[in-house]
N, C-alpha and C. Protein backbone atom coordinates (compact mmCIF):
# COMPACT_ATOMS: atom_id res chain seq x y z
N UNK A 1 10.34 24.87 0.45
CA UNK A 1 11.64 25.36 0.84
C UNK A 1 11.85 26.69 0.15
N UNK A 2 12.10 27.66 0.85
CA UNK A 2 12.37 29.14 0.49
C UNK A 2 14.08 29.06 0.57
N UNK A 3 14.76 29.55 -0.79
CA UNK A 3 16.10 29.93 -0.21
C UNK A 3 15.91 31.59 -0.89
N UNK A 4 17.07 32.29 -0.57
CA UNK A 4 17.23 33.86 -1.01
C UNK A 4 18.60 34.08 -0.94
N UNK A 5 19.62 34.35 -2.88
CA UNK A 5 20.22 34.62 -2.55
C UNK A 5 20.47 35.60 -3.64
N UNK A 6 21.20 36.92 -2.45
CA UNK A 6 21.50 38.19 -3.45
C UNK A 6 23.08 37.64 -4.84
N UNK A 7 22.58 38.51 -5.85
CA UNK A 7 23.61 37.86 -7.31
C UNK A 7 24.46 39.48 -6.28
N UNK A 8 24.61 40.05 -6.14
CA UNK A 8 25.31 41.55 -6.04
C UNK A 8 24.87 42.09 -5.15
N UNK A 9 25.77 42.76 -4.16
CA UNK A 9 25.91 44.21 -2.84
C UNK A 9 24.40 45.21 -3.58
N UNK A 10 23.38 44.85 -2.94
CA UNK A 10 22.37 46.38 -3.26
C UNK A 10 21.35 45.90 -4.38
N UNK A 11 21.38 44.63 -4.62
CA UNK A 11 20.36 44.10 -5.45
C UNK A 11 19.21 43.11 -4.58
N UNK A 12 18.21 42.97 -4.88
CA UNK A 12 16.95 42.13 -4.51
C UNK A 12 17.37 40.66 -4.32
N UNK A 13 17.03 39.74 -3.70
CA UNK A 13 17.32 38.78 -2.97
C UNK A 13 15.91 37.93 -4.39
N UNK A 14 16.58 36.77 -4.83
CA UNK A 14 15.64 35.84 -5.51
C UNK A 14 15.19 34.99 -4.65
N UNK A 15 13.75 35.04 -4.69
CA UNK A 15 13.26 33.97 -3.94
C UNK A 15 13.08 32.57 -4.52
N UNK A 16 12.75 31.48 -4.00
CA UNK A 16 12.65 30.38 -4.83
C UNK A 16 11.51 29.58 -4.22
N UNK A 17 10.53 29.26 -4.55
CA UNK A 17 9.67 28.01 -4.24
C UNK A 17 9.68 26.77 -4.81
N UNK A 18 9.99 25.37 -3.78
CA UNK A 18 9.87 24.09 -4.24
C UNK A 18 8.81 23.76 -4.09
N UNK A 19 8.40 23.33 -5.01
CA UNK A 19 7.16 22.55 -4.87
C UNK A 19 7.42 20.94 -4.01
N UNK A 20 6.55 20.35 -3.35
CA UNK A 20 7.08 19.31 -3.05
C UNK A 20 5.72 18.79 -3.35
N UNK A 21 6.05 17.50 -3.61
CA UNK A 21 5.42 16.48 -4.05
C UNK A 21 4.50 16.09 -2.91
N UNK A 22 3.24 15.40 -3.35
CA UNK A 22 2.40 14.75 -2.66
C UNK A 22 2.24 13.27 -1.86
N UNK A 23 2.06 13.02 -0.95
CA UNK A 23 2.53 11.59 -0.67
C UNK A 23 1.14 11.21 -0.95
N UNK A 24 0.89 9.70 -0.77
CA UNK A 24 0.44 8.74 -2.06
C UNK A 24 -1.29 8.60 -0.92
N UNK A 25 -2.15 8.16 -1.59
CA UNK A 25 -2.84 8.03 -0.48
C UNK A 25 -3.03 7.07 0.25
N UNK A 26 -4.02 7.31 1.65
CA UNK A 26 -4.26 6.20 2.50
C UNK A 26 -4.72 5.38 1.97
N UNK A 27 -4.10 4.02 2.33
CA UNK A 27 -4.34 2.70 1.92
C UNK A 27 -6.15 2.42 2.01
N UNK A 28 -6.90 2.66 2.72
CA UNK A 28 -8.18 2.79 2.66
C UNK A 28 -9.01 3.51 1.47
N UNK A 29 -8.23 4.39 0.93
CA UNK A 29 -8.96 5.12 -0.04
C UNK A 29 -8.47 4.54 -1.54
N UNK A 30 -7.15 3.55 -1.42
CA UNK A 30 -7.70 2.85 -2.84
C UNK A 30 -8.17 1.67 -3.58
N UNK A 31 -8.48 1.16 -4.46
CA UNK A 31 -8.65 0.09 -4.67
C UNK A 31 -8.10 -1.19 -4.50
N UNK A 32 -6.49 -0.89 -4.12
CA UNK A 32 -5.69 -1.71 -3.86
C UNK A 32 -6.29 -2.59 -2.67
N UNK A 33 -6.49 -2.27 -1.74
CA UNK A 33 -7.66 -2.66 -0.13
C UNK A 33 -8.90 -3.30 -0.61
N UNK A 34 -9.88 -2.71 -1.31
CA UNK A 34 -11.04 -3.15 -1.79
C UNK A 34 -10.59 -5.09 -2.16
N UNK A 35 -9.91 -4.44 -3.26
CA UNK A 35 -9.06 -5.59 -4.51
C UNK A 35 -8.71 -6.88 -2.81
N UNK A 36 -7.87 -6.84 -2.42
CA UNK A 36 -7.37 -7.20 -1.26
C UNK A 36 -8.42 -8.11 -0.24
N UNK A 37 -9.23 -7.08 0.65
CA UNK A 37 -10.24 -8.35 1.26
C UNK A 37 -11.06 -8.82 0.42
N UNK A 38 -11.34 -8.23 -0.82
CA UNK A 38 -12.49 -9.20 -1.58
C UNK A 38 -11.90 -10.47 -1.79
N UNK A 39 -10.41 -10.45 -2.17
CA UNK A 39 -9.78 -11.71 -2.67
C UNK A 39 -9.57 -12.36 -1.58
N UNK A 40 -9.39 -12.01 0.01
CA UNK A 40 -9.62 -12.88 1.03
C UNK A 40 -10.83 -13.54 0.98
N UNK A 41 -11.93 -12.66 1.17
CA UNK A 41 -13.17 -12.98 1.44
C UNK A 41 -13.16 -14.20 0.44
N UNK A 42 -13.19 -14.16 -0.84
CA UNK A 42 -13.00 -15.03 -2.02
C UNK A 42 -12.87 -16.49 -1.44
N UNK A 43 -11.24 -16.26 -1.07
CA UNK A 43 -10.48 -17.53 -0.87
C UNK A 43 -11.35 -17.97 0.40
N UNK A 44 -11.75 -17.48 1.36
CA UNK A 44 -12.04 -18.32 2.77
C UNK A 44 -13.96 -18.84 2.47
N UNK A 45 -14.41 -17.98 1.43
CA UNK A 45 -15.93 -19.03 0.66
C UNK A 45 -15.42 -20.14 0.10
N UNK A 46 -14.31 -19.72 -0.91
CA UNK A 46 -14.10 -21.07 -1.50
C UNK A 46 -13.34 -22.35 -0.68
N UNK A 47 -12.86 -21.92 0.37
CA UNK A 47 -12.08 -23.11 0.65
C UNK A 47 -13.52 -23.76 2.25
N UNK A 48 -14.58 -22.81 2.14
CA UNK A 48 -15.40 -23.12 3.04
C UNK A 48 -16.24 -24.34 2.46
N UNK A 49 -16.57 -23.60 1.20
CA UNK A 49 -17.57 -24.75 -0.11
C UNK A 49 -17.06 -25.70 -0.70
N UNK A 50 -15.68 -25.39 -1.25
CA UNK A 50 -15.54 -26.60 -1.61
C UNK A 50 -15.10 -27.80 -0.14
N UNK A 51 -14.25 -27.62 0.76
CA UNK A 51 -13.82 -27.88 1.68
C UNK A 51 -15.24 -28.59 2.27
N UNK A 52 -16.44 -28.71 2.39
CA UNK A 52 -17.61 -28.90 2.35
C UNK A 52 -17.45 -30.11 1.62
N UNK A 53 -18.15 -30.01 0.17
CA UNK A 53 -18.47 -30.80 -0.51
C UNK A 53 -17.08 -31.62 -0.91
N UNK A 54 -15.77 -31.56 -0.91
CA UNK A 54 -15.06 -32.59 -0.94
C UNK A 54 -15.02 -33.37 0.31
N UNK A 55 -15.30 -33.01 1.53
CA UNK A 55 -15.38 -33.68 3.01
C UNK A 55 -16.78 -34.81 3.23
N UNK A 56 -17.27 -34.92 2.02
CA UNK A 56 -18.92 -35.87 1.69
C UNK A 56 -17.82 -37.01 1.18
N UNK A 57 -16.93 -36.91 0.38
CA UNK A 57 -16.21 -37.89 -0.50
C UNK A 57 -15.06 -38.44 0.32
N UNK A 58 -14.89 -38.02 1.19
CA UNK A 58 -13.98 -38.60 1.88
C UNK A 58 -12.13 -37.68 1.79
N UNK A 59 -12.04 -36.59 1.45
CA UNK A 59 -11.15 -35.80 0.53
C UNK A 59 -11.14 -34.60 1.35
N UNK A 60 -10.40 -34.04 1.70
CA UNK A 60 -10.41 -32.30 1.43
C UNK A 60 -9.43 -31.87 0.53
N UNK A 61 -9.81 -31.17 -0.59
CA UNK A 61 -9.08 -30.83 -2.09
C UNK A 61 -8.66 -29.01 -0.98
N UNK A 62 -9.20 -28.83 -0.40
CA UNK A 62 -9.34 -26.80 -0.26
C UNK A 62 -9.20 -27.19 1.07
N UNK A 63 -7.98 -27.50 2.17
CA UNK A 63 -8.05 -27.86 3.33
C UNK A 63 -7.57 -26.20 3.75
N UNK A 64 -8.07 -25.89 5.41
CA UNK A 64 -7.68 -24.58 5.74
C UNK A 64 -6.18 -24.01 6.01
N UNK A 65 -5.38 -25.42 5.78
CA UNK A 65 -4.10 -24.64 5.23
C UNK A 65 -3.50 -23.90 4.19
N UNK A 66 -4.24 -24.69 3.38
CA UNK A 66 -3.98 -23.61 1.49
C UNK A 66 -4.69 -22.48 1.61
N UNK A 67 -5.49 -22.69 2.52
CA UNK A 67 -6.74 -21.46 2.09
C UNK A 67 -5.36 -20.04 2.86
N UNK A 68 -5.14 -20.26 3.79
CA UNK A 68 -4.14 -19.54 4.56
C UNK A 68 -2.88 -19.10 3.77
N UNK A 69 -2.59 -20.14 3.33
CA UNK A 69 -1.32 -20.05 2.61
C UNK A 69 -1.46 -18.76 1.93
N UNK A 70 -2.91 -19.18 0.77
CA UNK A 70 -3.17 -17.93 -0.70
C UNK A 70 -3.45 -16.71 0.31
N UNK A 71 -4.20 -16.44 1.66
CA UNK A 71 -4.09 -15.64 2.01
C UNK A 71 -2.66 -14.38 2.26
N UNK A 72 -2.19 -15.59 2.83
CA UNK A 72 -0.55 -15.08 3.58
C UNK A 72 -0.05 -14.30 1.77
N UNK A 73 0.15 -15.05 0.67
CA UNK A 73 1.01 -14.63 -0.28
C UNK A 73 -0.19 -13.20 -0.37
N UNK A 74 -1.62 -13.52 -0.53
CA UNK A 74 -2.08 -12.05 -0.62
C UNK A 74 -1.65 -11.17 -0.19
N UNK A 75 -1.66 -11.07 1.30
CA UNK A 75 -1.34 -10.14 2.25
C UNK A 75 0.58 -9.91 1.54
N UNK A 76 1.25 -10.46 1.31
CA UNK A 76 2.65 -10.30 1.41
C UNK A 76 2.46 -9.21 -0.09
N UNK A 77 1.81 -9.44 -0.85
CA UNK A 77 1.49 -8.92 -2.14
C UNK A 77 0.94 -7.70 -2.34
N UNK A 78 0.08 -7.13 -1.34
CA UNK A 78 -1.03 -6.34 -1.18
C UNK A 78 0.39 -5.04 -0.65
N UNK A 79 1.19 -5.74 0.53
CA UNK A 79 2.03 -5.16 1.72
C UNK A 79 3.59 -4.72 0.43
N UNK A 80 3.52 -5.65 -0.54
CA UNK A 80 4.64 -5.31 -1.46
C UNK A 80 4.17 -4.16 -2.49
N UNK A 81 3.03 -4.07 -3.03
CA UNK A 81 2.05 -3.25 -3.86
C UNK A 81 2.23 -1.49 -3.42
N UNK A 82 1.76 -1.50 -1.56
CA UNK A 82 1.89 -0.47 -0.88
C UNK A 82 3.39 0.15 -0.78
N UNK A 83 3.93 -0.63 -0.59
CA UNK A 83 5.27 -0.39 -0.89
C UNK A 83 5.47 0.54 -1.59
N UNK A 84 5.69 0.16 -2.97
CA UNK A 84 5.95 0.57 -4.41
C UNK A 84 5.41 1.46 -4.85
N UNK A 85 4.32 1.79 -4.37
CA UNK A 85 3.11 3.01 -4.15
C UNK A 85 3.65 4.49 -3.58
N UNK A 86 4.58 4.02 -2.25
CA UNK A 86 5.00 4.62 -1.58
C UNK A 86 6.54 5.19 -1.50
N UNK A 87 6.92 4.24 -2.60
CA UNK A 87 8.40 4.16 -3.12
C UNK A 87 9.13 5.76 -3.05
N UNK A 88 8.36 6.06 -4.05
CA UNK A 88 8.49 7.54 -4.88
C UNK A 88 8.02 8.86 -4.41
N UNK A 89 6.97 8.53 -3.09
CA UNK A 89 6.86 9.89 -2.76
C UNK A 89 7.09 9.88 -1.35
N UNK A 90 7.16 11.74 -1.85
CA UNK A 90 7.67 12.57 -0.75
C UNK A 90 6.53 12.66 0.53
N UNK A 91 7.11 13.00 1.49
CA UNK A 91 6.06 13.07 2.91
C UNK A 91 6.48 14.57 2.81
N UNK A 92 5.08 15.16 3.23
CA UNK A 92 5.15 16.53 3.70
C UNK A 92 4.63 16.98 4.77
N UNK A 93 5.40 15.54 5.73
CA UNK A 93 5.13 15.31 7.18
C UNK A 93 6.19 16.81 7.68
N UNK A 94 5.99 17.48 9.05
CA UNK A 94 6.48 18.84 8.66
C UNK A 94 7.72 18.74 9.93
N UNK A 95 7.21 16.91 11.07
CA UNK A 95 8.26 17.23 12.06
C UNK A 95 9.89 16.91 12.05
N UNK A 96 9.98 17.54 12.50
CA UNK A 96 12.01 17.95 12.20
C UNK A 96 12.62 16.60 13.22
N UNK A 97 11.77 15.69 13.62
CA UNK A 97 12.51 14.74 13.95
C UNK A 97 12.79 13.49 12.82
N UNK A 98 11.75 13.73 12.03
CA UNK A 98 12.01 12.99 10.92
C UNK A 98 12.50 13.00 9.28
N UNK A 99 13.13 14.46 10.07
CA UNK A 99 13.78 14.69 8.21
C UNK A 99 15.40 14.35 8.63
């Protein structure tokens, strides 16, 4: 943002530069994502293996509803994380329909 304003009739106009802030990066480029499907991937081995070997005993301890469940709170967690990420910065998106 440039403003210019003369102090006095016949004097130089001050210019001003804002710096604006950077917005945060794409969700792909941080660890937050990595962190994220690994801990899916995680949960849907474990509820595959154990879900397995408790189904010999007559049991499922890791049935594919919990496994879903820990997913769902992931995802709600991952989606709250991005958030908060995103809280604080500025877009230096440039179209005038969205300022």
């Amino acid at each position: 943002m440039t403003t210019a304003s003369p102090t006095r009739p016949g004097t130089a106009a001050i210019t001003r530069h804002h710096a604006h802030g950077e917005e945060t990066k794409p969700s792909f480029k941080t660890t937050e994502l990595i962190v994220y499907v690994l801990s899916v991937i995680g949960v849907l081995i474990a509820s595959q293996v154990v879900g397995d070997g408790a189904r010999e005993n007559g049991a499922d301890y890791f049935a594919a509803d919990k496994a879903w469940w820990y997913i769902t709170l992931l995802t709600v967690g991952y989606m709250i994380s991005r958030g908060l990420a995103k809280a604080g910065s500025r877009s230096t998106d440039n179209d005038p329909r969205t300022h």
